[in-house]
Each structure stands twice: as structure tokens, then as C-alpha cells.
C-alpha atoms as a PDB file:
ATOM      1  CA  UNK A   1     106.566  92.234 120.645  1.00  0.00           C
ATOM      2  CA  UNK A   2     109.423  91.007 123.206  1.00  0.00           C
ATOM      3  CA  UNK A   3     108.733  87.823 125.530  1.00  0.00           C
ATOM      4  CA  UNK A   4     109.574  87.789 129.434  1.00  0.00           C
ATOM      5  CA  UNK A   5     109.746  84.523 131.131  1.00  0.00           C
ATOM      6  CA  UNK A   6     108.321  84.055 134.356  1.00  0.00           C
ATOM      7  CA  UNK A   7     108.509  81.428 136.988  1.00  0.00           C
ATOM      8  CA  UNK A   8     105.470  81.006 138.625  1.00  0.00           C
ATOM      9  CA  UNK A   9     104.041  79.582 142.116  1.00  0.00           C
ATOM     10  CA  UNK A  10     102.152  76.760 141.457  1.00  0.00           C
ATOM     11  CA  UNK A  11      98.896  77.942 142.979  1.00  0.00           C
ATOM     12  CA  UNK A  12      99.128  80.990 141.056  1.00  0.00           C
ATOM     13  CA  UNK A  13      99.270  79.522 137.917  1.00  0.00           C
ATOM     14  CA  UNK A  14      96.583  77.810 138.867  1.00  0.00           C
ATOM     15  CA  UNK A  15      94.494  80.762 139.766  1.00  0.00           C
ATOM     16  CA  UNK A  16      95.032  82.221 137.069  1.00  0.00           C
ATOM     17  CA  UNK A  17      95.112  79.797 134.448  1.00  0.00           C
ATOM     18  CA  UNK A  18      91.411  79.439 136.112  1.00  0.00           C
ATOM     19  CA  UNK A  19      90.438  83.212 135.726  1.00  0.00           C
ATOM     20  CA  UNK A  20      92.168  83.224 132.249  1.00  0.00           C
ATOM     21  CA  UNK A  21      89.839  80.464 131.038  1.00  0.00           C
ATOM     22  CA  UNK A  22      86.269  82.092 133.013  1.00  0.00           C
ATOM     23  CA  UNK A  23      86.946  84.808 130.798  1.00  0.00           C
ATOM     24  CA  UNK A  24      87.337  83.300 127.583  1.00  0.00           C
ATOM     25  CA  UNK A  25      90.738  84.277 127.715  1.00  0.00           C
ATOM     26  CA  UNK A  26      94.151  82.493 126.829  1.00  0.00           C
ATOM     27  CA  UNK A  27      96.737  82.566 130.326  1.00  0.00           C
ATOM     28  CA  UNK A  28      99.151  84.769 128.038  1.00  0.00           C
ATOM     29  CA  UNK A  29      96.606  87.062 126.998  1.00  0.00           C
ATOM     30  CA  UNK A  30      94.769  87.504 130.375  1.00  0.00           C
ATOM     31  CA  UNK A  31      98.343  88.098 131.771  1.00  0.00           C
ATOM     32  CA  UNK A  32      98.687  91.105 129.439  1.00  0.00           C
ATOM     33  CA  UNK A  33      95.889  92.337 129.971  1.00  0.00           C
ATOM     34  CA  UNK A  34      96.000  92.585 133.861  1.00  0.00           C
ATOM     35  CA  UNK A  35      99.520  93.757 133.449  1.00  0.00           C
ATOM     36  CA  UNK A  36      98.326  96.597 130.886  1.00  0.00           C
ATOM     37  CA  UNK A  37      95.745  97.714 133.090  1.00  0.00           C
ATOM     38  CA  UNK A  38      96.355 100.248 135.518  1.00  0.00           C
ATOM     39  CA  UNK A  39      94.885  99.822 138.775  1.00  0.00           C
ATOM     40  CA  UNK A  40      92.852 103.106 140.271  1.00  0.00           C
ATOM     41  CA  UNK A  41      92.999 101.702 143.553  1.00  0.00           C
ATOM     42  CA  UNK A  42      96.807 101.021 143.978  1.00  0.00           C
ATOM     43  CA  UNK A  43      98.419 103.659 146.427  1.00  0.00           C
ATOM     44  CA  UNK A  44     100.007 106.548 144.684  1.00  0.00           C
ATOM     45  CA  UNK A  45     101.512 108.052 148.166  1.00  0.00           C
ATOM     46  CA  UNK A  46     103.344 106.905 151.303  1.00  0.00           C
ATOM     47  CA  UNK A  47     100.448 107.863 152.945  1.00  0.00           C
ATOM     48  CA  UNK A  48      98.022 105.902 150.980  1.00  0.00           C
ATOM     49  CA  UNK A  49      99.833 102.897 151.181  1.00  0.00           C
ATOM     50  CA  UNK A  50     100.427 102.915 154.847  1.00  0.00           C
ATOM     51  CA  UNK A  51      95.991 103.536 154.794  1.00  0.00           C
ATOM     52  CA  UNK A  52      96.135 100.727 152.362  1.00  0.00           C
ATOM     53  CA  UNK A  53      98.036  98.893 154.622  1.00  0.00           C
ATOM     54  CA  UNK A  54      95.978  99.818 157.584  1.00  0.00           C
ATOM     55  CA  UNK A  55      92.991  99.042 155.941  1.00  0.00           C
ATOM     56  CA  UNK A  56      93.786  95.683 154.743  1.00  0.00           C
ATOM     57  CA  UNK A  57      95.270  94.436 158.174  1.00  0.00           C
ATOM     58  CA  UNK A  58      98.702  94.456 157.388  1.00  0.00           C
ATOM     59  CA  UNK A  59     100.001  97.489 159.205  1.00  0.00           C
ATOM     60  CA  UNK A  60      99.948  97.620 162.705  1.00  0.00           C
ATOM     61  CA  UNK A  61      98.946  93.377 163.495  1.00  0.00           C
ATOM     62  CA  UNK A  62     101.949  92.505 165.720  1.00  0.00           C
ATOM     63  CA  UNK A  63     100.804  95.279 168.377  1.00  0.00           C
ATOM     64  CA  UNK A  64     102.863  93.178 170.911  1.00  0.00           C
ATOM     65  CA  UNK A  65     105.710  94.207 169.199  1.00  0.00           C
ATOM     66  CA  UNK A  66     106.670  97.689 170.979  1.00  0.00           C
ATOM     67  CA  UNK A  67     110.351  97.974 169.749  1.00  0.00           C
ATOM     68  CA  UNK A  68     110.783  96.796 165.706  1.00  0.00           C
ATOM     69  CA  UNK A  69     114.764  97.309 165.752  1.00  0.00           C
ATOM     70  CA  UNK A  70     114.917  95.075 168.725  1.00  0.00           C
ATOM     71  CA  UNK A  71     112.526  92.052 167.298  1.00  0.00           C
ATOM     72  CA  UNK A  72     114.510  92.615 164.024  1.00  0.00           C
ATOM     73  CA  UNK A  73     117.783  92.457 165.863  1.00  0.00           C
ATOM     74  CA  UNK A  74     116.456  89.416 168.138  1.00  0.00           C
ATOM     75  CA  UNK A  75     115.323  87.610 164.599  1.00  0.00           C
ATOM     76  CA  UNK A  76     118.910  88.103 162.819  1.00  0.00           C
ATOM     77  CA  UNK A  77     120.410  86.719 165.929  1.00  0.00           C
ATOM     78  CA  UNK A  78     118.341  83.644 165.953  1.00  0.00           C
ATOM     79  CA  UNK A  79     118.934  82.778 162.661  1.00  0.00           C
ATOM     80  CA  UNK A  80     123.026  83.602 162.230  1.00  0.00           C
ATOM     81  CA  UNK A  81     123.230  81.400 165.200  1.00  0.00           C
ATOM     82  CA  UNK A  82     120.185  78.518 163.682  1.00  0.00           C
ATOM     83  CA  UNK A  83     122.206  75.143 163.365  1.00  0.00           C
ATOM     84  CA  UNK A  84     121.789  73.218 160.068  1.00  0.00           C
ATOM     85  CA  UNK A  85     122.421  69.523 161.742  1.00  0.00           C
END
């Protein structure tokens, strides 16, 4: 068995350090096991992950946004030209 090293949000440790220990569970082994379970309700297509998206609010929020190159553009120019004072 190889070891991977992960650094970890605090909160998220947290979490799951919590869920880990509701389930009788040490944080190492609850890790592999989520990890070594394969999710049925991930997306498998474009098309399901742009429902997925759609579905979960992600997709589609900033409707006041009618051109995304522009924004995008307009955000990369604010922030080349941000001043670190």
C-alpha cells in the first residue's frame, strides 16, 4: 500500500474528521473508503454535468452577465492593473 499526502482546509478536516468518527471510522480509513467508492450520481456526460450544474444552481446564476468573454476580459484587466500599495 503507497501513502499520498494531502494538505487539507481546515474546515474540511474538520468535517470530516467529524463524519470519520460518527461512523466508527478512523479519518484515514473513512478517507479510503469515500475515495474507493464510486459515486452513481456523479455526471458521466457533458450534458449531465451542465444538468448537474443546472440543477444545483451553479450554471446559469449570473444571468446579468450577457457577454462571458467580455466580464472575463473586464476581470483580467482589473486585476493586471490592481495596485499592491
Amino acid at each position: 500500500m503507497s501513502s499520498i499526502t494531502l494538505d487539507l482546509p481546515q474546515g474540511l478536516e474538520t468535517d470530516l474528521k467529524a463524519k470519520a468518527a460518527q461512523l466508527g471510522f478512523s479519518l484515514s480509513d473513512y478517507i479510503l473508503r469515500v475515495l474507493s467508492v464510486e459515486n452513481p450520481t456523479m455526471p458521466k456526460t457533458g450534458a449531465e454535468l451542465v444538468a448537474y450544474w443546472q440543477k444545483e444552481g451553479v450554471y446559469g446564476y449570473r444571468s446579468d452577465i450577457l457577454d462571458s468573454q467580455k466580464h472575463a476580459r473586464a476581470i483580467r484587466d482589473k486585476a493586471e492593473r490592481r495596485n499592491y500599495a
